[in-house]
C-alpha atoms as a PDB file:
ATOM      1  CA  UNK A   1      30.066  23.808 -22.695  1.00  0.00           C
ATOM      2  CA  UNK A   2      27.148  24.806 -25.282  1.00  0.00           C
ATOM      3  CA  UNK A   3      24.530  24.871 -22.377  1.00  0.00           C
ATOM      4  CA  UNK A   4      27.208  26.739 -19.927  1.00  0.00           C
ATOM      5  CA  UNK A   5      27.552  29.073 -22.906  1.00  0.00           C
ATOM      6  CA  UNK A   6      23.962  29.820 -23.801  1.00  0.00           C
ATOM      7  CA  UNK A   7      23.447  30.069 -20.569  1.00  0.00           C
ATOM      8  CA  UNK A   8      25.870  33.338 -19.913  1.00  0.00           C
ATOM      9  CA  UNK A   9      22.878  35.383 -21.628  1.00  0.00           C
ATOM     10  CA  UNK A  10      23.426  38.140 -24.194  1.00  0.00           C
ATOM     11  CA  UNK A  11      25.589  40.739 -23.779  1.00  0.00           C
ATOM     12  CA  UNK A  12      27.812  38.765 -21.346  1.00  0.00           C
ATOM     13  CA  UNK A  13      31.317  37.454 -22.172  1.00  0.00           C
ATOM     14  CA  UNK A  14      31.610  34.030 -24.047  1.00  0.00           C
ATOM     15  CA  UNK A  15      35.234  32.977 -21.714  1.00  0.00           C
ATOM     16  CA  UNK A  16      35.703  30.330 -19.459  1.00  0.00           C
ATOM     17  CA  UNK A  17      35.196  32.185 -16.278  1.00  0.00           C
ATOM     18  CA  UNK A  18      32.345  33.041 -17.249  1.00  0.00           C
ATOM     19  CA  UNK A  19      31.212  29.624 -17.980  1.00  0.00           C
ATOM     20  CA  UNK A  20      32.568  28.632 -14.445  1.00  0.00           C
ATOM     21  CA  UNK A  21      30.119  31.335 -13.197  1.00  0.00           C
ATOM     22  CA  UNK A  22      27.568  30.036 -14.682  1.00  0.00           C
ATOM     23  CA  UNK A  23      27.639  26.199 -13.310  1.00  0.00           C
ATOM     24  CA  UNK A  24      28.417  27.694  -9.598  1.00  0.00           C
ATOM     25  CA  UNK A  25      24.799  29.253 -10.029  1.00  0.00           C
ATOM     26  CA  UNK A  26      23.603  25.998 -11.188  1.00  0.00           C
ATOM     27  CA  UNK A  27      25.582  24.216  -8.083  1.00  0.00           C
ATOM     28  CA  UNK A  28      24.360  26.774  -5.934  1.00  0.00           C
ATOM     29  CA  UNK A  29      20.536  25.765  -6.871  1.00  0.00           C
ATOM     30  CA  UNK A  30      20.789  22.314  -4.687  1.00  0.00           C
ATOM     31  CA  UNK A  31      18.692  23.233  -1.647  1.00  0.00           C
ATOM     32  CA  UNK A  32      20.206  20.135   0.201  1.00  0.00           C
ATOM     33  CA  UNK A  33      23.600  21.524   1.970  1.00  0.00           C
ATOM     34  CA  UNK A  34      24.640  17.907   2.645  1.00  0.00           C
ATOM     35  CA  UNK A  35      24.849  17.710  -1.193  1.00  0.00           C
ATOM     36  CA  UNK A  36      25.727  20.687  -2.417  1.00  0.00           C
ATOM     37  CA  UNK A  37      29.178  21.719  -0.034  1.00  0.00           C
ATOM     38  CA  UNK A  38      31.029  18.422  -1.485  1.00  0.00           C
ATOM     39  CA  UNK A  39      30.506  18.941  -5.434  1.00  0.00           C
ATOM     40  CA  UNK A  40      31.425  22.527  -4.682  1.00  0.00           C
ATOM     41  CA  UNK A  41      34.995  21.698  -3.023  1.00  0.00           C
ATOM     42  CA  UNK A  42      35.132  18.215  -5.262  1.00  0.00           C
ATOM     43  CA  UNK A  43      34.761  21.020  -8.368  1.00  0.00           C
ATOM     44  CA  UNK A  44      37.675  24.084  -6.626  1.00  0.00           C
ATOM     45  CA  UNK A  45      34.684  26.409  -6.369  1.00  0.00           C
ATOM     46  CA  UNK A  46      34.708  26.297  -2.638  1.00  0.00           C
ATOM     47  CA  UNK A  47      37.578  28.934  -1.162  1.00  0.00           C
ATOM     48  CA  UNK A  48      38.038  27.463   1.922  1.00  0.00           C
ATOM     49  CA  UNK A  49      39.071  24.668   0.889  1.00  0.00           C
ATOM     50  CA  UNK A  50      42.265  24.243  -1.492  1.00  0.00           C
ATOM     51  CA  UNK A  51      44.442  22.065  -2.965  1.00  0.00           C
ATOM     52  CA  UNK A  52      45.783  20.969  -5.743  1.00  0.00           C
ATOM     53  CA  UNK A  53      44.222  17.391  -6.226  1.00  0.00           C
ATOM     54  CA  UNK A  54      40.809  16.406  -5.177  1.00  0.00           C
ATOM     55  CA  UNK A  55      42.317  14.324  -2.682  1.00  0.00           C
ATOM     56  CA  UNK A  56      43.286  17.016  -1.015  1.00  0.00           C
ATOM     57  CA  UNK A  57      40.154  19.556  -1.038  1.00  0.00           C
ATOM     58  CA  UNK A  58      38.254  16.423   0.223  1.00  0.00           C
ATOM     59  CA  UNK A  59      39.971  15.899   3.151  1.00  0.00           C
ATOM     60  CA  UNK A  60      40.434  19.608   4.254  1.00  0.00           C
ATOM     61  CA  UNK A  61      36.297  19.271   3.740  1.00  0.00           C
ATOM     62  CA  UNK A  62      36.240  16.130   5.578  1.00  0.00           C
ATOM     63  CA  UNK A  63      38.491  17.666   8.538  1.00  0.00           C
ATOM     64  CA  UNK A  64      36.573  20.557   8.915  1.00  0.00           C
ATOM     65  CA  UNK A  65      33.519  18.270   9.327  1.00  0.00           C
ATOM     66  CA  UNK A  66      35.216  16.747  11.961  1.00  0.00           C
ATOM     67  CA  UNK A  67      36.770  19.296  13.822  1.00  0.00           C
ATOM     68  CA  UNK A  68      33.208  21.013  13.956  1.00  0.00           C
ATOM     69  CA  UNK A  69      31.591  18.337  14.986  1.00  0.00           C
ATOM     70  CA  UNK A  70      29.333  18.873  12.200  1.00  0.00           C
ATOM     71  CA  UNK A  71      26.080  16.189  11.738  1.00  0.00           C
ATOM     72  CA  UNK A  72      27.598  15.663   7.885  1.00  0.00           C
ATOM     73  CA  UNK A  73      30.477  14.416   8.948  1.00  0.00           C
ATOM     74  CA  UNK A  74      31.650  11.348   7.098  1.00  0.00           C
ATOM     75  CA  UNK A  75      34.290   9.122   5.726  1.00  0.00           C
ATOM     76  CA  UNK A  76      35.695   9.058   2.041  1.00  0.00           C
ATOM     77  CA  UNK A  77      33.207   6.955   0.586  1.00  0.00           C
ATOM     78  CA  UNK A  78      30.234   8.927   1.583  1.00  0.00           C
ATOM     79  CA  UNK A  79      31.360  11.891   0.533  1.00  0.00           C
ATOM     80  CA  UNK A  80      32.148  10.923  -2.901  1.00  0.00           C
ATOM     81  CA  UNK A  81      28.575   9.566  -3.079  1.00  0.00           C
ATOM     82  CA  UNK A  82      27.355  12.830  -2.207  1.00  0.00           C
ATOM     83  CA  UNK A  83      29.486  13.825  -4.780  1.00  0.00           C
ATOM     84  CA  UNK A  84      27.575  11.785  -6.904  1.00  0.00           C
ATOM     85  CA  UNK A  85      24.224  12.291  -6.188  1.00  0.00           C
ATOM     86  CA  UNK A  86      24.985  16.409  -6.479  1.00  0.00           C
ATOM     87  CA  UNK A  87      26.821  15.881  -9.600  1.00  0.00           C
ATOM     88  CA  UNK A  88      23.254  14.376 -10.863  1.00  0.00           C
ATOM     89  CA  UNK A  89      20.989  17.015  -9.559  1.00  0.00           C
ATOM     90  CA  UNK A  90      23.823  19.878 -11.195  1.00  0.00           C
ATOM     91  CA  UNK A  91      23.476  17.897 -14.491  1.00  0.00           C
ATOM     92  CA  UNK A  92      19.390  17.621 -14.306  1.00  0.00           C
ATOM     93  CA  UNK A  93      19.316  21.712 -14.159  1.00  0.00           C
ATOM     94  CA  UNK A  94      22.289  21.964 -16.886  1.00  0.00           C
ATOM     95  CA  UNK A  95      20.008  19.755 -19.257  1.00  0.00           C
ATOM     96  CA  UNK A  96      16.698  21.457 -18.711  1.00  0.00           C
ATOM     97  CA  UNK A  97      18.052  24.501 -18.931  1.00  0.00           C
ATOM     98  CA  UNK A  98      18.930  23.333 -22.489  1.00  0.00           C
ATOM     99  CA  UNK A  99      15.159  22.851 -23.187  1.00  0.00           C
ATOM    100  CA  UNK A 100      12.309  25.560 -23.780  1.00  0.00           C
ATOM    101  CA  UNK A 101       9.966  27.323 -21.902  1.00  0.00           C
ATOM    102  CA  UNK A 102       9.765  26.537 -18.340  1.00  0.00           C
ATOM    103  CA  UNK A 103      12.433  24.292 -16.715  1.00  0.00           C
ATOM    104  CA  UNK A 104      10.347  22.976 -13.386  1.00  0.00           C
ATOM    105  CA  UNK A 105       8.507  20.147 -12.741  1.00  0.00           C
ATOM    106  CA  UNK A 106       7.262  17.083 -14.648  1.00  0.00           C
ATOM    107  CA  UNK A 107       3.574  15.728 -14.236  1.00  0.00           C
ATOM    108  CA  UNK A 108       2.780  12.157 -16.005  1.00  0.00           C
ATOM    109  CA  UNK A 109       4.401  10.783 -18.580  1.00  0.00           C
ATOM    110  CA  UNK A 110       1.808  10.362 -21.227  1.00  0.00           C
ATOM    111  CA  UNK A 111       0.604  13.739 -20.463  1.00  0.00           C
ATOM    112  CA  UNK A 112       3.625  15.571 -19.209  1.00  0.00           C
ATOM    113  CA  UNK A 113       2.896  18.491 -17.367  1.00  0.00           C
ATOM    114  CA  UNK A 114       5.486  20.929 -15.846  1.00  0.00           C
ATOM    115  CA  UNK A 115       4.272  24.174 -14.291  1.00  0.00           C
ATOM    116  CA  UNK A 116       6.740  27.115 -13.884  1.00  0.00           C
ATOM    117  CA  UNK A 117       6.317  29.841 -11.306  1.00  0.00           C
ATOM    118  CA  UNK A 118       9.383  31.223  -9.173  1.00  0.00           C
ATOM    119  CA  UNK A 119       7.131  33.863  -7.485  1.00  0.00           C
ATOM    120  CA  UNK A 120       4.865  30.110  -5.763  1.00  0.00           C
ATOM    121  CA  UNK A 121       6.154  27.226  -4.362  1.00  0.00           C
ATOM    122  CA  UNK A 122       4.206  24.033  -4.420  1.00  0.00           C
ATOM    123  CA  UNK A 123       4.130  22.687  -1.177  1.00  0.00           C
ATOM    124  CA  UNK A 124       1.878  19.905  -2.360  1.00  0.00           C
ATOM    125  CA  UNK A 125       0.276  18.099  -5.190  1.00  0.00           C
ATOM    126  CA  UNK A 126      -1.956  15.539  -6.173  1.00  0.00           C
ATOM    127  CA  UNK A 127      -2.369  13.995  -9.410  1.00  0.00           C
ATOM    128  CA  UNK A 128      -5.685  12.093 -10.301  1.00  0.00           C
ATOM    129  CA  UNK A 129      -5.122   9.743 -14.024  1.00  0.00           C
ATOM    130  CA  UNK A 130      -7.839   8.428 -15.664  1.00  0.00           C
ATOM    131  CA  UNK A 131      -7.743   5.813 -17.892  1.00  0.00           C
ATOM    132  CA  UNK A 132      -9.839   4.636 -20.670  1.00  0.00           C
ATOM    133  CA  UNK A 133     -11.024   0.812 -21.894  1.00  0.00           C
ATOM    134  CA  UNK A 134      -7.965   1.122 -24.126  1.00  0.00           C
ATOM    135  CA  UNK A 135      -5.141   2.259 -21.563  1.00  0.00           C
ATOM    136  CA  UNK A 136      -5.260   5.742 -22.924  1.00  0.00           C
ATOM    137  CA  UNK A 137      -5.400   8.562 -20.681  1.00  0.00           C
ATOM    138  CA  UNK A 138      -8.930  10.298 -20.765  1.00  0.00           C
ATOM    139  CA  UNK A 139      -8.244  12.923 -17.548  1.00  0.00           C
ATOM    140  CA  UNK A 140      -5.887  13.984 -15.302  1.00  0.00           C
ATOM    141  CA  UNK A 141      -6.736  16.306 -12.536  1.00  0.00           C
ATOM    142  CA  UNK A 142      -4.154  18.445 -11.233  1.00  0.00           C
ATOM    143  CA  UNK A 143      -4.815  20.119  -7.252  1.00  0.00           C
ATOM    144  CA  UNK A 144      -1.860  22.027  -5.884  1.00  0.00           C
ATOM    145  CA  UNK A 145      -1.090  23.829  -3.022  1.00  0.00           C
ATOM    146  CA  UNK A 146       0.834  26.599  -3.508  1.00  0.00           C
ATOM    147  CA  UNK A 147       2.458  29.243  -0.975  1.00  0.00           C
ATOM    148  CA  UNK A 148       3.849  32.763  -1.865  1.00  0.00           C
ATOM    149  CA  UNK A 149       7.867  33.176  -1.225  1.00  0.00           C
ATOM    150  CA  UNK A 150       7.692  36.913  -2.460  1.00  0.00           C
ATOM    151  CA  UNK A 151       5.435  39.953  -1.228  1.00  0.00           C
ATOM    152  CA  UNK A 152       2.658  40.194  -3.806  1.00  0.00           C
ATOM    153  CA  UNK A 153       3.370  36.839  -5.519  1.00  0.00           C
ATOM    154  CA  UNK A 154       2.866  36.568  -9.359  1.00  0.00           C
ATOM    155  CA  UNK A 155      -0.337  34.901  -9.679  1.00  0.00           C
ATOM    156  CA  UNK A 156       0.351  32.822 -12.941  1.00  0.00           C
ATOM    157  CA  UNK A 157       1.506  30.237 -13.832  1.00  0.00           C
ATOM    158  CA  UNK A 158       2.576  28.621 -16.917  1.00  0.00           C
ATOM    159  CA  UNK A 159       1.665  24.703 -17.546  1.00  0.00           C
ATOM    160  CA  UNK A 160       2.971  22.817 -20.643  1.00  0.00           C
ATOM    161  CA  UNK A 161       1.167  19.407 -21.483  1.00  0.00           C
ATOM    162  CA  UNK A 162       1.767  17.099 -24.321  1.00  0.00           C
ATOM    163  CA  UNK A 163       0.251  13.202 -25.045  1.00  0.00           C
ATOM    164  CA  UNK A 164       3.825  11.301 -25.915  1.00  0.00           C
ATOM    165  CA  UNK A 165       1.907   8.521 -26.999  1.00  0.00           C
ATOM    166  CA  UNK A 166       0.125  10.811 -29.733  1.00  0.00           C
ATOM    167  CA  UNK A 167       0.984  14.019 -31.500  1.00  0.00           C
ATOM    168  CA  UNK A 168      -1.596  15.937 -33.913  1.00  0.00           C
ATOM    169  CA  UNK A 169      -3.341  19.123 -32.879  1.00  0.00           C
ATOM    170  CA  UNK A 170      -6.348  18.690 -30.701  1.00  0.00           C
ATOM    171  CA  UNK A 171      -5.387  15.814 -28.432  1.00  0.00           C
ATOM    172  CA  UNK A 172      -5.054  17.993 -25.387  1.00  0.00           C
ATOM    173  CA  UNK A 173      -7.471  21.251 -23.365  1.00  0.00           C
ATOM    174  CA  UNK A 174      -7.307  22.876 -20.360  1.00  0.00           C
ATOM    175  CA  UNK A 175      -9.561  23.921 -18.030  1.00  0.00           C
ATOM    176  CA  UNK A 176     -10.053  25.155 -14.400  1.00  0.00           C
ATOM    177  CA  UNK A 177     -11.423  23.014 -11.874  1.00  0.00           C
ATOM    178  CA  UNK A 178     -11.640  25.136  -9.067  1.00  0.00           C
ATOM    179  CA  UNK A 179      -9.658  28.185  -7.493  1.00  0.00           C
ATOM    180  CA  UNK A 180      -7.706  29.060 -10.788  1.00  0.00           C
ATOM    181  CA  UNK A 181      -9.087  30.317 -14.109  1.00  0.00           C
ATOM    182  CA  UNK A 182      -7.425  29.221 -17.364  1.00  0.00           C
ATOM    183  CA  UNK A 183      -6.232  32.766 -19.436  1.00  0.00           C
ATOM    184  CA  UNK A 184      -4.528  31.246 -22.291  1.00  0.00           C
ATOM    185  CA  UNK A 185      -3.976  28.096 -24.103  1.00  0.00           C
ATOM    186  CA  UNK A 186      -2.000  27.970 -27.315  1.00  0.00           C
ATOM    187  CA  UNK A 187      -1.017  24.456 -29.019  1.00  0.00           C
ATOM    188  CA  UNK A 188       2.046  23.577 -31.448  1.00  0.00           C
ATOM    189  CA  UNK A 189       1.623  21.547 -34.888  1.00  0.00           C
ATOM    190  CA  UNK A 190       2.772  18.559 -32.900  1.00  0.00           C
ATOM    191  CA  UNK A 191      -0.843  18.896 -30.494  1.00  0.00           C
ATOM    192  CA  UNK A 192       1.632  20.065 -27.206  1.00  0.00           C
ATOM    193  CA  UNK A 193      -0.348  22.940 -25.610  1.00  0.00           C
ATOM    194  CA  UNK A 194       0.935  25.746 -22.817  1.00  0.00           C
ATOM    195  CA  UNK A 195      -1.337  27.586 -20.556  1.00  0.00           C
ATOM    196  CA  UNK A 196      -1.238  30.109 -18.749  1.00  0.00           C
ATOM    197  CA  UNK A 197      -3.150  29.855 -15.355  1.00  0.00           C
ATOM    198  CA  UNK A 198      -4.128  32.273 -12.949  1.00  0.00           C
ATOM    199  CA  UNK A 199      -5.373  31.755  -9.437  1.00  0.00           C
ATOM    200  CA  UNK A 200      -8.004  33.927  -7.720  1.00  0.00           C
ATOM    201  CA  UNK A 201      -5.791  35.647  -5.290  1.00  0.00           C
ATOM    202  CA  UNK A 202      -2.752  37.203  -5.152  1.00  0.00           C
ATOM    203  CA  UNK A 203      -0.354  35.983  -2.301  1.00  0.00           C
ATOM    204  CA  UNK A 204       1.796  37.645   0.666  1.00  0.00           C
ATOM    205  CA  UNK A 205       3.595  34.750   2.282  1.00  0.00           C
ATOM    206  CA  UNK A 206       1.649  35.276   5.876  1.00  0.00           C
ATOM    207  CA  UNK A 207      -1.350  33.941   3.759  1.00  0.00           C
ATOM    208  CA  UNK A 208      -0.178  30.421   3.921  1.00  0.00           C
ATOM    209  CA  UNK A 209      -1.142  27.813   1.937  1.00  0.00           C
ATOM    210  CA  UNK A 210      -3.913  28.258  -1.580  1.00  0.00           C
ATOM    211  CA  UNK A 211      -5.058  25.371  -2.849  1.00  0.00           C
ATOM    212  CA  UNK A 212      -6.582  25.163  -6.808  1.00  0.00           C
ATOM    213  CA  UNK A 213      -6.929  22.309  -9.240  1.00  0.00           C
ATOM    214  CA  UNK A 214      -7.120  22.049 -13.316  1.00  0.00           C
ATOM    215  CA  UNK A 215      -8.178  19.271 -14.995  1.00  0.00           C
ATOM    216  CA  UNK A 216      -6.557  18.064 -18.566  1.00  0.00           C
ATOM    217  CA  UNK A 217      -8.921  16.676 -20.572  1.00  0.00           C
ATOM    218  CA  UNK A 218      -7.114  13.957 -23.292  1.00  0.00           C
ATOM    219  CA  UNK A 219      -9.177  13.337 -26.657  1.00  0.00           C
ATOM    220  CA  UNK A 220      -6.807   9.783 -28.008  1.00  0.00           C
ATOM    221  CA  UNK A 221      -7.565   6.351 -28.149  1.00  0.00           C
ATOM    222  CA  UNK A 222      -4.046   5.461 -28.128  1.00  0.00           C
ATOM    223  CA  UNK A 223      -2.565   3.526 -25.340  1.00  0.00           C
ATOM    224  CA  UNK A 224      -0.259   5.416 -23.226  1.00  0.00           C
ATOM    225  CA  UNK A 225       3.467   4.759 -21.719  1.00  0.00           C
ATOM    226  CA  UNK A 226       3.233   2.619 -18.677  1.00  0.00           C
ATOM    227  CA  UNK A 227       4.386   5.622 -16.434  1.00  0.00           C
ATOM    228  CA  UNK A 228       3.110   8.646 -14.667  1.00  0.00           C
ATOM    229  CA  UNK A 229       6.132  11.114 -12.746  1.00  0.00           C
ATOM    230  CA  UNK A 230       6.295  14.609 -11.824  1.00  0.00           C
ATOM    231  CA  UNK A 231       9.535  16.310 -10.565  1.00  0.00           C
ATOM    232  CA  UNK A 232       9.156  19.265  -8.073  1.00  0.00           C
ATOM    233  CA  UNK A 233      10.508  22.678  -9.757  1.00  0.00           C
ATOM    234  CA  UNK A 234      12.340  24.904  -7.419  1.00  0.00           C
ATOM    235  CA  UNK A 235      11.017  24.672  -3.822  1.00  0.00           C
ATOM    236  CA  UNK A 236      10.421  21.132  -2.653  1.00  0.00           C
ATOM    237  CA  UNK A 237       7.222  20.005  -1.326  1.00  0.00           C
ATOM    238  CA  UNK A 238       6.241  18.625   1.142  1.00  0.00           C
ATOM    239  CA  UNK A 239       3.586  15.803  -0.388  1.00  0.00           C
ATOM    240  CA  UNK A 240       3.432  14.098  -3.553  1.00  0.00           C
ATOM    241  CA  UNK A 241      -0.141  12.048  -4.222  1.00  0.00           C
ATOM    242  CA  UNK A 242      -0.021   9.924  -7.885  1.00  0.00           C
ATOM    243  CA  UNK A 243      -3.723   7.934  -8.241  1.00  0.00           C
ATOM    244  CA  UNK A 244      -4.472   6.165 -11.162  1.00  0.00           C
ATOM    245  CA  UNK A 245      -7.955   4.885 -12.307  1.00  0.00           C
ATOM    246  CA  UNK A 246      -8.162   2.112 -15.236  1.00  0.00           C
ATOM    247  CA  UNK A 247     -10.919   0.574 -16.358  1.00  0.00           C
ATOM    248  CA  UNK A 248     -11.602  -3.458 -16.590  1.00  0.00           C
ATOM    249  CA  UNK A 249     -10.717  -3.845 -20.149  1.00  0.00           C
ATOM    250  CA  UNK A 250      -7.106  -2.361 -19.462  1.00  0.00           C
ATOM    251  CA  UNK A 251      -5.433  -2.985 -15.969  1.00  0.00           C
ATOM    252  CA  UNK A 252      -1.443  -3.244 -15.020  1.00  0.00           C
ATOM    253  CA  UNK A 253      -0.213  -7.012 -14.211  1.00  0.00           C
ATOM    254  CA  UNK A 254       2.262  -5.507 -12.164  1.00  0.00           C
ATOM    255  CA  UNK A 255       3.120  -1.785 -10.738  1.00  0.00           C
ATOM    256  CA  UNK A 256       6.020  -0.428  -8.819  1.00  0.00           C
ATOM    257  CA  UNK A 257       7.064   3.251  -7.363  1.00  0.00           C
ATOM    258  CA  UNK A 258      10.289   5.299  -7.582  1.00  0.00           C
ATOM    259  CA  UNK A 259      12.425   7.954  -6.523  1.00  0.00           C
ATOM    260  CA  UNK A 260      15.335   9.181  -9.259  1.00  0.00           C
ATOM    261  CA  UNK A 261      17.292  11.199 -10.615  1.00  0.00           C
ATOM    262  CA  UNK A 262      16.745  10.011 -14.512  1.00  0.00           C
ATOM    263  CA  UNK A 263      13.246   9.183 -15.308  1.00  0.00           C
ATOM    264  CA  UNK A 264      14.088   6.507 -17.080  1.00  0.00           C
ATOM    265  CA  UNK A 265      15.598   4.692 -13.803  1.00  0.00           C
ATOM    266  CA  UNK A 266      12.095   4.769 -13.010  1.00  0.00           C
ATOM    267  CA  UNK A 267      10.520   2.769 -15.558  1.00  0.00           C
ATOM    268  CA  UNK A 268      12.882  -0.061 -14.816  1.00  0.00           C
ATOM    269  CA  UNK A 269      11.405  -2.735 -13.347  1.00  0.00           C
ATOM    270  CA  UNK A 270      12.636  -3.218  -9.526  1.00  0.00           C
ATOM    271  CA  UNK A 271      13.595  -6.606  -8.111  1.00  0.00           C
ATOM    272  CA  UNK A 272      11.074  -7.673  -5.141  1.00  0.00           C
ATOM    273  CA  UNK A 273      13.670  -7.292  -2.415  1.00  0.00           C
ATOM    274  CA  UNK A 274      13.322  -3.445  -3.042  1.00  0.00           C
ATOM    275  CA  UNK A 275       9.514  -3.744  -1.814  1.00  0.00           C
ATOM    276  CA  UNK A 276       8.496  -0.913  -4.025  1.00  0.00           C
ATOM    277  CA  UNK A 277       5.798  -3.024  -5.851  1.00  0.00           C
ATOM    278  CA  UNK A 278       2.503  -1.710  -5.234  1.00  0.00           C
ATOM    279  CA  UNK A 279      -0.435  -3.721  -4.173  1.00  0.00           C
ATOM    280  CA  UNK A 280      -3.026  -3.764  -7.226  1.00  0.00           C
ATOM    281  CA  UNK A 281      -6.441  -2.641  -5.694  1.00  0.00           C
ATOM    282  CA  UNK A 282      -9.499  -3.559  -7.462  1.00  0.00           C
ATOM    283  CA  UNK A 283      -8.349  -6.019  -9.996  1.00  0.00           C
ATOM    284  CA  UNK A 284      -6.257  -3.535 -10.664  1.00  0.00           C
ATOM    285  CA  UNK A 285      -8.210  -0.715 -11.703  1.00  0.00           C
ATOM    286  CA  UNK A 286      -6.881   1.296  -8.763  1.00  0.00           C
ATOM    287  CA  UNK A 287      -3.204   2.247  -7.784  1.00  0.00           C
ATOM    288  CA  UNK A 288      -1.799   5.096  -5.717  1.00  0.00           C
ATOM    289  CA  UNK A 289       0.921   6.323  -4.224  1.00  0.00           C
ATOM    290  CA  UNK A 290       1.714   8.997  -1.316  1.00  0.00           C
ATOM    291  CA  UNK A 291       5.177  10.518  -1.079  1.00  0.00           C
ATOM    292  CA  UNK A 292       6.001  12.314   2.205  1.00  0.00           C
ATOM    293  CA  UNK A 293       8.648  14.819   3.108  1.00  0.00           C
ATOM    294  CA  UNK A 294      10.573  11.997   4.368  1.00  0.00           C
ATOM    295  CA  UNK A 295      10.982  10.877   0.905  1.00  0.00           C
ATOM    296  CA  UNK A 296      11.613  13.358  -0.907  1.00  0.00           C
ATOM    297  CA  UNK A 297      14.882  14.929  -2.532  1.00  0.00           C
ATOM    298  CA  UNK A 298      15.424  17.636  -4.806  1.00  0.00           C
ATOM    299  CA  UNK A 299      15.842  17.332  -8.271  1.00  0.00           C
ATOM    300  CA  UNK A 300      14.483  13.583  -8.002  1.00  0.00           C
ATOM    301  CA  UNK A 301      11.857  12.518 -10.045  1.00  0.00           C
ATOM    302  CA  UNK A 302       8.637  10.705  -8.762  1.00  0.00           C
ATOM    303  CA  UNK A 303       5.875   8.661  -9.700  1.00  0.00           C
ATOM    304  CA  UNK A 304       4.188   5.020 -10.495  1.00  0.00           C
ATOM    305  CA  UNK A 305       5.397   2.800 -13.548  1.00  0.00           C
ATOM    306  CA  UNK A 306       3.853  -0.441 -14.244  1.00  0.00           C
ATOM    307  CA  UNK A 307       3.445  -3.446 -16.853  1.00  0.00           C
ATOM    308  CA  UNK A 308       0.247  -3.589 -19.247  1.00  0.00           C
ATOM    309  CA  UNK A 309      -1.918  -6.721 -19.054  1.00  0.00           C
ATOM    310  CA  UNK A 310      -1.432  -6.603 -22.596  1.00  0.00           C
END
């Protein structure tokens, strides 16, 4: 209720309908029909289907699945965990619309990086981590690819970093790479930092894809969380790359990947009948992993988490 109510904006009413406005805007943000229709009927926010008890609106939805001969049709059980899995990605955009600034994606963990634009969708991103002797991140190189989905896209874009593992003022800078220039930086007491980036062209949608990459330089000795994830903002991509690059003196025993809809489901180690352990590559100094459209959901979060040798 306090996120539904800040969320009704000044000058709005503060009543319940208005709150109920509010989270069928947030509903309405799952791209992914086959998720989104049952929490709407499951919640009485779809018309067409009424009825007193959820019992009810969820078999009129079920029916006229049927009847249709819709490709979502289903029994019980798989609607309610669609259900589920919508009532998840509804309560991932509640929260982070609880939290400042920009409310999109999340880049690794122990230098978290989301990027806000609604005027660009990413339709692909890789993330390069580099580590140093002491399992600190020293690097991270960002390259997106980014498409207009507005004439005369905005062409900035707002990143916000911060080292979890460490927080003074001057852990963290920005800079361009290629593509992109780097307008702005400015940095909390706690050493967080949010720039504002601005690539070298701005986009129609017939242009098709831009690519441009920023690098995040880390100055810490401290060892980070075993973790690196990014969640796409509002347009899912089509490609997610993670790469990690340690050096002998610091190296994961063990590493796995994961899809989810909490980040901290991710860091929980998997059992081996999952097969999502990754193969450690050079003694370990090298991991990666490549996340195709296939894979991907909205709202999920992705990424690599691993054990420390030490």
């Amino acid at each position: 209720m306090n996120v539904l109510q800040n969320s009704t904006g000044p000058g709005r009413p503060k009543t319940i309908q208005a709150y109920i406005d509010v989270l069928l805007d947030f509903v309405k943000r799952i791209s992914d029909t086959k998720y989104r229709e049952p929490l709407l009927v499951a919640l009485h926010l779809d018309p067409t289907h009424e009825g007193d008890t959820l019992a009810r609106r969820r078999g009129s939805y079920i029916a006229a699945l049927r009847s249709s001969r819709s490709p979502l049709a289903a029994d019980v059980r798989t609607i309610e965990r669609r259900e589920n899995r919508a009532i998840k990605a509804a309560l991932r955009l509640l929260l982070e619309n609880g939290e400042p600034a920009d409310g999109g994606e999340l880049a690794p963990a122990h230098a978290t990086g989301p990027s806000f634009s609604k005027d660009l969708a990413i339709e692909a991103i890789s993330h390069v981590c580099r580590f140093s002797d002491t399992g600190a991140v020293v690097e991270q190189e960002v390259t997106r690819w980014v498409r207009a989905v507005v004439p005369l896209a905005d062409p900035r874009i707002l990143v916000a970093n911060r080292y979890l593992a460490e927080s003074r003022p001057g852990v963290l800078r920005m800079e361009s790479v290629y593509g992109c220039r780097v307008i702005g930086q400015v940095e909390d007491p706690g050493g967080s930092i949010l720039a504002t980036v601005e690539i070298l062209q701005r986009l129609r949608p017939a242009d098709g894809i831009y690519p441009f990459s920023c690098r995040l330089l880390i100055d810490s000795r401290i060892r980070s969380q075993p973790v690196v994830r990014w969640r796409p903002p509002f347009h899912s991509p089509k490609r997610i790359e993670l790469k990690l690059l340690f050096e002998p003196e610091m190296v994961p025993v063990r590493a796995w990947w994961f899809g989810a809809t909490l980040d901290i489901e991710g860091q929980l180690e998997p059992p081996p009948s999952e097969c999502r352990h990754l193969q450690l590559l050079q003694d370990g100094r090298y991991l990666y992993k490549v996340f195709d459209e296939q894979q991907l959901m909205p709202n999920h979060y992705y990424g690599i988490a691993w054990v420390w040798a030490s």
